[in-house]
Protein backbone atom coordinates (compact mmCIF):
# COMPACT_ATOMS: atom_id res chain seq x y z
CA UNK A 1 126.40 94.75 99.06
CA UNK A 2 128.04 92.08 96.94
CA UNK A 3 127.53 91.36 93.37
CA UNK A 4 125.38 87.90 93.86
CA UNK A 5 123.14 90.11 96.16
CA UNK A 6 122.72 92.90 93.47
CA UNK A 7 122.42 90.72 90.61
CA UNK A 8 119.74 88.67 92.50
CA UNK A 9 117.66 91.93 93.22
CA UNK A 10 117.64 92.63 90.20
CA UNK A 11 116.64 89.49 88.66
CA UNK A 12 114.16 89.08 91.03
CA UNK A 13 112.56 92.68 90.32
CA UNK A 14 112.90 91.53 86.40
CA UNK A 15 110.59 88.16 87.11
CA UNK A 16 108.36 90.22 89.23
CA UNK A 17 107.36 93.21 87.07
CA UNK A 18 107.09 90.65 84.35
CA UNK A 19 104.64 88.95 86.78
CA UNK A 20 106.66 85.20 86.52
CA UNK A 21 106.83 83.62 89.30
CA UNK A 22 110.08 83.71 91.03
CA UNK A 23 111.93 80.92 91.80
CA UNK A 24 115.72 80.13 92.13
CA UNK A 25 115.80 78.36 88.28
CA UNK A 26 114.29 80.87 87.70
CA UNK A 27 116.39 83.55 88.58
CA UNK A 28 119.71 81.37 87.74
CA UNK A 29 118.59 80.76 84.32
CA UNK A 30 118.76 84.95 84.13
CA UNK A 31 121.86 85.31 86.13
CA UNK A 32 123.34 82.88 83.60
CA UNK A 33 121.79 84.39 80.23
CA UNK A 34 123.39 87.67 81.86
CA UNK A 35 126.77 86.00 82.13
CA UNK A 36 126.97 86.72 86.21
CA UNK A 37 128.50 84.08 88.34
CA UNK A 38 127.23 84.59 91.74
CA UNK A 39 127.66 81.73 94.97
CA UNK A 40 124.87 79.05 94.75
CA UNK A 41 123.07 80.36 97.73
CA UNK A 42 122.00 83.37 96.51
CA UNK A 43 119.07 82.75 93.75
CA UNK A 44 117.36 80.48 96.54
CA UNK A 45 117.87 82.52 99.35
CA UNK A 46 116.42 85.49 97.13
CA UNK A 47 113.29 83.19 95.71
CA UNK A 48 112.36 82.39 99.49
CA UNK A 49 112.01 85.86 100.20
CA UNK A 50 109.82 86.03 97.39
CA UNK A 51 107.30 83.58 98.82
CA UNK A 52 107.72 85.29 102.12
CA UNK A 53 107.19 88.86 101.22
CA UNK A 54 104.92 91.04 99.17
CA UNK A 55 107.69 92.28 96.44
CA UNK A 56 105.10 95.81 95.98
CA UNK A 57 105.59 96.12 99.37
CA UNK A 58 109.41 95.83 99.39
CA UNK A 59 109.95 97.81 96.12
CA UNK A 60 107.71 100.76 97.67
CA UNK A 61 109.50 101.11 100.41
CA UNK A 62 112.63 100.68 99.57
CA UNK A 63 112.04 103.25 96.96
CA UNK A 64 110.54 105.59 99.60
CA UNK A 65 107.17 105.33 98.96
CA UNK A 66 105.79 104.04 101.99
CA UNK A 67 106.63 106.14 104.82
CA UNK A 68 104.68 107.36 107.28
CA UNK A 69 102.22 110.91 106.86
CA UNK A 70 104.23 111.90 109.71
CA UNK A 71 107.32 112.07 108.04
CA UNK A 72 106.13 113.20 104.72
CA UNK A 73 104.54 116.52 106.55
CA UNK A 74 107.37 118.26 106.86
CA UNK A 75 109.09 117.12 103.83
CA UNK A 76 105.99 118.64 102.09
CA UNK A 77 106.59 121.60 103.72
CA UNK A 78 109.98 122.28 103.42
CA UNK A 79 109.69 121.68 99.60
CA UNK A 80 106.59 124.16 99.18
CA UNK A 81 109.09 126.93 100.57
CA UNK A 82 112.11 125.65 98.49
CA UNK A 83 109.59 126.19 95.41
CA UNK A 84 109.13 129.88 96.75
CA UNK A 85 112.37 131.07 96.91
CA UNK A 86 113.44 133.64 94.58
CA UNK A 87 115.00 131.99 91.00
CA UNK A 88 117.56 133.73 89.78
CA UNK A 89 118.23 134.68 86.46
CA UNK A 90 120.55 132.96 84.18
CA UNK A 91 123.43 135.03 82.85
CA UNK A 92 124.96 134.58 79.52
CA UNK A 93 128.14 133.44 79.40
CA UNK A 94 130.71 134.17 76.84
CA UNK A 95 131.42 131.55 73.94
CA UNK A 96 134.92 130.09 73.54
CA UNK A 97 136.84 130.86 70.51
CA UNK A 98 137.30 127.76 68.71
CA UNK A 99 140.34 126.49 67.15
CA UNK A 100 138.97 127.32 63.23
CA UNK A 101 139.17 130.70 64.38
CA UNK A 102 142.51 130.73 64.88
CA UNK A 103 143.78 130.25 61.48
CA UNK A 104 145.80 127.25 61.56
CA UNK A 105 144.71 123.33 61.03
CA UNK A 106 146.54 120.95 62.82
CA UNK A 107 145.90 118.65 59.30
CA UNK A 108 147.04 121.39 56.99
């Protein structure tokens, strides 16, 4: 992924949670207060996928959120027996002496 196509994701998620409508001035004029330099193409090209798809949509499932019941069954499952397994128990582990201890400053 190159920089003018993470920088315009992001900008575009910025505009959107702040419910403003997205459009490529829009998302220049953030690019630019950001100090990123990205090709010309990319604010526009990101602003007509805004006005072609619903953003909630996009963000859910590219965050994982929408996949199918189907799917999420046996990932379910497999997590309730990953909770089940035995923990074990954490064993104390020695401190380090420190350098005070050793009598000496390397400032003395």
């Amino acid at each position: 992924m190159s920089l003018g196509e993470v920088a315009c994701s992001y900008s575009l998620m910025i505009l959107h949670d702040d419910n403003i409508a997205v459009t490529g001035d829009k998302i220049s004029t953030l690019l630019k207060a950001a100090k990123v330099d990205v090709e010309a193409y990319w604010p526009n090209l990101f602003a007509k996928l805004a006005e072609k798809k619903n953003l909630d949509d996009l963000i859910l499932n590219a965050a994982g959120g929408g996949a199918p019941a189907s799917v999420s069954a046996p990932v379910a499952a497999a997590s309730a027996t990953a909770v089940a397994a035995p923990t074990e128990e954490k064993k104390e582990e020695p401190k380090e002496e420190s350098d005070d201890d050793m009598g000496f400053s390397l400032f003395d």
